[in-house]
N, C-alpha and C. Protein backbone atom coordinates (compact mmCIF):
# COMPACT_ATOMS: atom_id res chain seq x y z
N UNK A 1 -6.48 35.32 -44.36
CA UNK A 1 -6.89 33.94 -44.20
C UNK A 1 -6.36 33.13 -45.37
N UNK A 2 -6.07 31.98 -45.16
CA UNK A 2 -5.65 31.00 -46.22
C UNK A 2 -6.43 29.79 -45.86
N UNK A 3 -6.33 28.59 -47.16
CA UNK A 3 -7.40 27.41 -46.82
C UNK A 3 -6.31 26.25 -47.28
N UNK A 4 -5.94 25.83 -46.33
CA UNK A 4 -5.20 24.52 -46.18
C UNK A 4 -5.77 23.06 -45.57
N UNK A 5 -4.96 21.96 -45.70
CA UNK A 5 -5.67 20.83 -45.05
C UNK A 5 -5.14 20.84 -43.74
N UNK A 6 -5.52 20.48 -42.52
CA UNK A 6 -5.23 20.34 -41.19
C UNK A 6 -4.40 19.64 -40.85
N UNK A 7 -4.12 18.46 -41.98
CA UNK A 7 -3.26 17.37 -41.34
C UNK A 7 -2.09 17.50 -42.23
N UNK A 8 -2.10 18.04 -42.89
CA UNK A 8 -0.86 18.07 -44.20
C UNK A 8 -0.61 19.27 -44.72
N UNK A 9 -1.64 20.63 -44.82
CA UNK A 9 -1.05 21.23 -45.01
C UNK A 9 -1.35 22.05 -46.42
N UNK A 10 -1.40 20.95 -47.16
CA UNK A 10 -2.09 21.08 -48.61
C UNK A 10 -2.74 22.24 -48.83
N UNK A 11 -2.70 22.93 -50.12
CA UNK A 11 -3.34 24.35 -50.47
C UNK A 11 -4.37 23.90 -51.92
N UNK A 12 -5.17 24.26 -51.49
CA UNK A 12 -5.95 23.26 -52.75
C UNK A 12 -5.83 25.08 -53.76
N UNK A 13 -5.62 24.85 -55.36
CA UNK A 13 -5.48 25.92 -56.13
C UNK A 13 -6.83 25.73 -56.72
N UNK A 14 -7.04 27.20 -56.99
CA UNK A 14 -8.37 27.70 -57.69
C UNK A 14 -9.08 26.97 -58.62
N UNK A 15 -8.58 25.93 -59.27
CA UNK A 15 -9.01 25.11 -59.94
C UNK A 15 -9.05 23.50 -59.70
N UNK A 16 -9.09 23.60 -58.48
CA UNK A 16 -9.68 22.08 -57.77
C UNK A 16 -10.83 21.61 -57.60
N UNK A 17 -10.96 20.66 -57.78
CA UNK A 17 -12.69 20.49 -58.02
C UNK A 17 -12.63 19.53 -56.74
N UNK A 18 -14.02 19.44 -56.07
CA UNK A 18 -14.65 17.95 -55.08
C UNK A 18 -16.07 17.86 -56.06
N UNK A 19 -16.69 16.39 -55.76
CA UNK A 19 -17.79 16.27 -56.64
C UNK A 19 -18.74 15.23 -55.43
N UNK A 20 -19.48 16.42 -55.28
CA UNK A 20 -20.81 15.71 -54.73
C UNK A 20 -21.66 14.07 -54.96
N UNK A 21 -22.36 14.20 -53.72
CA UNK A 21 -22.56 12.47 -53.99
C UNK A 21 -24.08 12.60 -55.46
N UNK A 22 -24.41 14.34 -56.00
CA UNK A 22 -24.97 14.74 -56.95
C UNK A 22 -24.81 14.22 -58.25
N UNK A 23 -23.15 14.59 -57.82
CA UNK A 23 -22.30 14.33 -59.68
C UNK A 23 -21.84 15.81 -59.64
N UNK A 24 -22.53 16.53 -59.25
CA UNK A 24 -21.81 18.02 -59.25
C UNK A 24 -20.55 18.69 -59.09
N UNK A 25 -19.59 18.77 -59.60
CA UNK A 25 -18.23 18.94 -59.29
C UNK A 25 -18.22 20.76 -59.49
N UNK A 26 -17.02 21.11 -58.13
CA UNK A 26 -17.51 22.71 -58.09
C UNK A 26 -15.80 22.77 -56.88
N UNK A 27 -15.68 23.95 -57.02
CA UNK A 27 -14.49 24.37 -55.50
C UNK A 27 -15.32 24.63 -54.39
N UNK A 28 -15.03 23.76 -53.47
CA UNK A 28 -15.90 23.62 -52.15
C UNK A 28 -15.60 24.51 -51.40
N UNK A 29 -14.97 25.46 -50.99
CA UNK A 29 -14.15 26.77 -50.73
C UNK A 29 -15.04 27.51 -51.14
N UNK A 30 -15.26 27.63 -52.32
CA UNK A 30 -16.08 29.00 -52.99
C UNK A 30 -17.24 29.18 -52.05
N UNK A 31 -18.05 27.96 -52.01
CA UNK A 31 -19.25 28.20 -51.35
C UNK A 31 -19.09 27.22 -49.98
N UNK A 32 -18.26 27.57 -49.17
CA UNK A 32 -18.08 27.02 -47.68
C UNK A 32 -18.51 25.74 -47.55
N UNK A 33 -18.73 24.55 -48.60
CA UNK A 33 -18.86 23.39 -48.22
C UNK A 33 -20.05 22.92 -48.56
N UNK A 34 -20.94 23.99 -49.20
CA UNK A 34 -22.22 23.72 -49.76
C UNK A 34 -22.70 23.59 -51.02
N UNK A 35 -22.81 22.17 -51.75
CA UNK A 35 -22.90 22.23 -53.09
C UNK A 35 -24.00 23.43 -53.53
N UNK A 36 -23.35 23.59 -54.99
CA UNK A 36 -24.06 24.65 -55.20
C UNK A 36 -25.34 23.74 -56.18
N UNK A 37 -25.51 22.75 -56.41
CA UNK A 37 -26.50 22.11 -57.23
C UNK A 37 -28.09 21.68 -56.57
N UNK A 38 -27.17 20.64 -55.35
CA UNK A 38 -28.48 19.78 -54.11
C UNK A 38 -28.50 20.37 -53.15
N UNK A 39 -27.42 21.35 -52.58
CA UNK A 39 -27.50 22.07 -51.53
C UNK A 39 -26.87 21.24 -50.30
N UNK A 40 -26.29 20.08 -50.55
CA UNK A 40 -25.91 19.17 -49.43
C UNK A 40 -25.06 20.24 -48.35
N UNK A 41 -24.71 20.00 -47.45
CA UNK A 41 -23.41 20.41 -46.08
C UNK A 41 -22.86 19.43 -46.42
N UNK A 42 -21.53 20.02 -46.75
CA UNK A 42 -20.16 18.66 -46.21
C UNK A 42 -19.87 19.31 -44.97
N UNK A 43 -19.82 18.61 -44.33
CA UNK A 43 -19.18 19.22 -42.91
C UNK A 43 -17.67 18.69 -42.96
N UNK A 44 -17.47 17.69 -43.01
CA UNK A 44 -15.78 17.28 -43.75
C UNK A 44 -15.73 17.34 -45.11
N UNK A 45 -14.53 17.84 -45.33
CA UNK A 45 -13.93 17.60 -46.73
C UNK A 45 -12.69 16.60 -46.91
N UNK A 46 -12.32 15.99 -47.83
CA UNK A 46 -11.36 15.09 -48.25
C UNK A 46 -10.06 15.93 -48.75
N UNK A 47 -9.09 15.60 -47.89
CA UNK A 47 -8.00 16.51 -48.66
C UNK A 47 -7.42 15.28 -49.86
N UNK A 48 -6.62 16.15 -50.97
CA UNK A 48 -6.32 15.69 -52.33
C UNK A 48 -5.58 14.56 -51.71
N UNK A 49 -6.28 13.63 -52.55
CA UNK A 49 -5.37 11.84 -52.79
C UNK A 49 -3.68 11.59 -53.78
N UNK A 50 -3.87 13.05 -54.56
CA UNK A 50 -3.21 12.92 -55.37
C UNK A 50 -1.90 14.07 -55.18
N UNK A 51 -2.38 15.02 -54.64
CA UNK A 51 -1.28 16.03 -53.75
C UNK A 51 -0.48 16.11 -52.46
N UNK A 52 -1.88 15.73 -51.54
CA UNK A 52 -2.23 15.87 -49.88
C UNK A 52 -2.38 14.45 -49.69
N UNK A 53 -2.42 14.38 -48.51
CA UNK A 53 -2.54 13.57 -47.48
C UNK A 53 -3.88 12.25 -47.72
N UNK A 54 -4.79 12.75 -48.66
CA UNK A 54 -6.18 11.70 -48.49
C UNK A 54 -7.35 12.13 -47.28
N UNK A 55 -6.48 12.72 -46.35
CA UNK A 55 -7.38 12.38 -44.93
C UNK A 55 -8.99 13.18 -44.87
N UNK A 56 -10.14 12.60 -44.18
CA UNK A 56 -10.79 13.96 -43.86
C UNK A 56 -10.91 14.41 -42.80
N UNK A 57 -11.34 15.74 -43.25
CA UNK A 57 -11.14 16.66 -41.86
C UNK A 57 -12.62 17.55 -41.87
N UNK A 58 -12.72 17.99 -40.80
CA UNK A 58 -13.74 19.16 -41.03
C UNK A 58 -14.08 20.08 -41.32
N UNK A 59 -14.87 20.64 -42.17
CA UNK A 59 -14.59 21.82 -43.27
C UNK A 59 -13.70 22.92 -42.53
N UNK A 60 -14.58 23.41 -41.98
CA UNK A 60 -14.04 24.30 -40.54
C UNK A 60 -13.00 24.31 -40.52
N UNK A 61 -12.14 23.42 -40.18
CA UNK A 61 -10.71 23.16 -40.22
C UNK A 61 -9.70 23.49 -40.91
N UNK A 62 -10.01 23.77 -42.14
CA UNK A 62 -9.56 24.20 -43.09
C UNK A 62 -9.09 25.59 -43.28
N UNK A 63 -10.21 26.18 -42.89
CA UNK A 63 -10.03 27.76 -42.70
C UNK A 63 -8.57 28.24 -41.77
N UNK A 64 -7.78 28.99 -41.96
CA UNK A 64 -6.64 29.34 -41.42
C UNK A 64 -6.26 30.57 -40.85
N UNK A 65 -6.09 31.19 -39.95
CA UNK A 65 -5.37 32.74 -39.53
C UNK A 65 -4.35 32.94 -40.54
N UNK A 66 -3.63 33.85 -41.15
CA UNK A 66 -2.55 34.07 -41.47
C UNK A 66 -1.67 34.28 -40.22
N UNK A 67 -1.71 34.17 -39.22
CA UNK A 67 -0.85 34.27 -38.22
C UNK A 67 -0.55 33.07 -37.42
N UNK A 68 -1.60 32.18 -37.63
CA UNK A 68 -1.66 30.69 -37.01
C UNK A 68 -0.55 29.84 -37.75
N UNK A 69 0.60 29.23 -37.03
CA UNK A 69 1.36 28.33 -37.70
C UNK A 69 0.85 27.29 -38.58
N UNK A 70 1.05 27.35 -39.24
CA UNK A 70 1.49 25.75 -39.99
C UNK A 70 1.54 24.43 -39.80
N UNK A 71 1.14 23.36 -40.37
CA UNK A 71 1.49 22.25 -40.38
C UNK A 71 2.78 22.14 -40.46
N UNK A 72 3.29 22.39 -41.17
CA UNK A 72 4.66 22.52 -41.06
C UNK A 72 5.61 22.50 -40.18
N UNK A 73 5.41 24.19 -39.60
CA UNK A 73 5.59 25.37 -39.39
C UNK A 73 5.91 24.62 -37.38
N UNK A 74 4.88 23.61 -37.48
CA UNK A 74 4.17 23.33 -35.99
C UNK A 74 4.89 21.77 -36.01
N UNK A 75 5.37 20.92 -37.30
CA UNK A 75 6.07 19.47 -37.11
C UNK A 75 7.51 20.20 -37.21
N UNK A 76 8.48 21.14 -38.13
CA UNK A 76 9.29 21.83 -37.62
C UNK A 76 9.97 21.85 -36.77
N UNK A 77 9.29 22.36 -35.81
CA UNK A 77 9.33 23.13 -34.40
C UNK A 77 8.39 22.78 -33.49
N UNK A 78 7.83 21.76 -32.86
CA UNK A 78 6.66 21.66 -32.00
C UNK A 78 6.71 22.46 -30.48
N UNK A 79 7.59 22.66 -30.07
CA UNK A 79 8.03 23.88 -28.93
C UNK A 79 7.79 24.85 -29.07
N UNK A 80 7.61 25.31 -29.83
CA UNK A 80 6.90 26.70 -30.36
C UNK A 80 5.38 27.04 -29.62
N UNK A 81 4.79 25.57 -29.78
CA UNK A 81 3.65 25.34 -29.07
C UNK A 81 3.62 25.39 -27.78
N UNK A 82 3.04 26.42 -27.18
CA UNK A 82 2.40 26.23 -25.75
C UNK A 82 1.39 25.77 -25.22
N UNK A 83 0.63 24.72 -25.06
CA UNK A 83 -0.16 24.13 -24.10
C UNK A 83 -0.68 24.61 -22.77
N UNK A 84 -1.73 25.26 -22.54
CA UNK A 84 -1.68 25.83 -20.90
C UNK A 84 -2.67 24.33 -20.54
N UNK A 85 -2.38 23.94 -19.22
CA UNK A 85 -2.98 22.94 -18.67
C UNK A 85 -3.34 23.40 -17.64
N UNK A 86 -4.86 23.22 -17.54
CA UNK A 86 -5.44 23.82 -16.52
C UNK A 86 -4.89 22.60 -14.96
N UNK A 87 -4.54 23.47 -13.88
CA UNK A 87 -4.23 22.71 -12.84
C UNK A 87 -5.83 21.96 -11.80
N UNK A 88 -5.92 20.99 -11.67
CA UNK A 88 -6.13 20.65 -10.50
C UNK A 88 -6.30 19.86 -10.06
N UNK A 89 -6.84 20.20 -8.63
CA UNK A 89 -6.52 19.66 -7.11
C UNK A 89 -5.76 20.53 -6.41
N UNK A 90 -5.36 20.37 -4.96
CA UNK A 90 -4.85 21.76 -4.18
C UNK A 90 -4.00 21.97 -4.89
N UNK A 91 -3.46 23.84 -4.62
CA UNK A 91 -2.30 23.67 -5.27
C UNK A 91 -1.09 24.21 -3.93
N UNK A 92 -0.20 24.14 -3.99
CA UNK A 92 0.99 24.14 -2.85
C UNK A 92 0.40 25.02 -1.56
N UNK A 93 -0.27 25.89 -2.18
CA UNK A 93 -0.23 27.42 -0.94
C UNK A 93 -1.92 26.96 -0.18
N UNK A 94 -2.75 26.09 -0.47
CA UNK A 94 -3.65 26.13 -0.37
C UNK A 94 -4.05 25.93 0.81
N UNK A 95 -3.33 25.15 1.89
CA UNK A 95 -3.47 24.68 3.34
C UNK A 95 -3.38 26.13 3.96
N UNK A 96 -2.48 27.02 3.55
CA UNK A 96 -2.26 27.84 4.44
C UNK A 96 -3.05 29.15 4.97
């Protein structure tokens, strides 16, 4: 698993801090989004203003497969991507 931002990509390093609406500044990673001071839930996090993108996303989101493409990986190459779309309404054979 790796922890990137969803929209950009961004790898936040071991020594990144977010700071609670506490004052508490801590790696939100370490403890899945839960200050370790007030105990708040972020359910979104802010990716870096100063590295990344700014955007937020949902913690959740963050979390990554090592096998799941990339931001990148996925603007790149977007064909790579398969889409199944579920069909309906009849489909050709159905009258018969």
């Amino acid at each position: 698993m790796y922890i990137a931002c969803p929209k950009c990509d961004w790898r936040p390093p071991p020594d990144t801090l977010w700071t609670c609406s506490c004052g508490c500044s801590w790696h939100t990673f370490y403890t899945h989004g839960v200050c370790p001071e007030c105990g708040r839930v972020w359910k979104e996090t802010q990716c870096s203003t100063m590295y990344g993108c700014g955007a937020w996303s949902d913690h959740e989101d963050w979390y990554h497969d090592e096998s799941d493409l990339t931001v990148e990986e996925y603007i790149a190459n977007p064909q790579r991507i398969q889409i199944d779309v579920p069909v309906t309404g009849p489909t050709p054979d159905a009258d018969r």
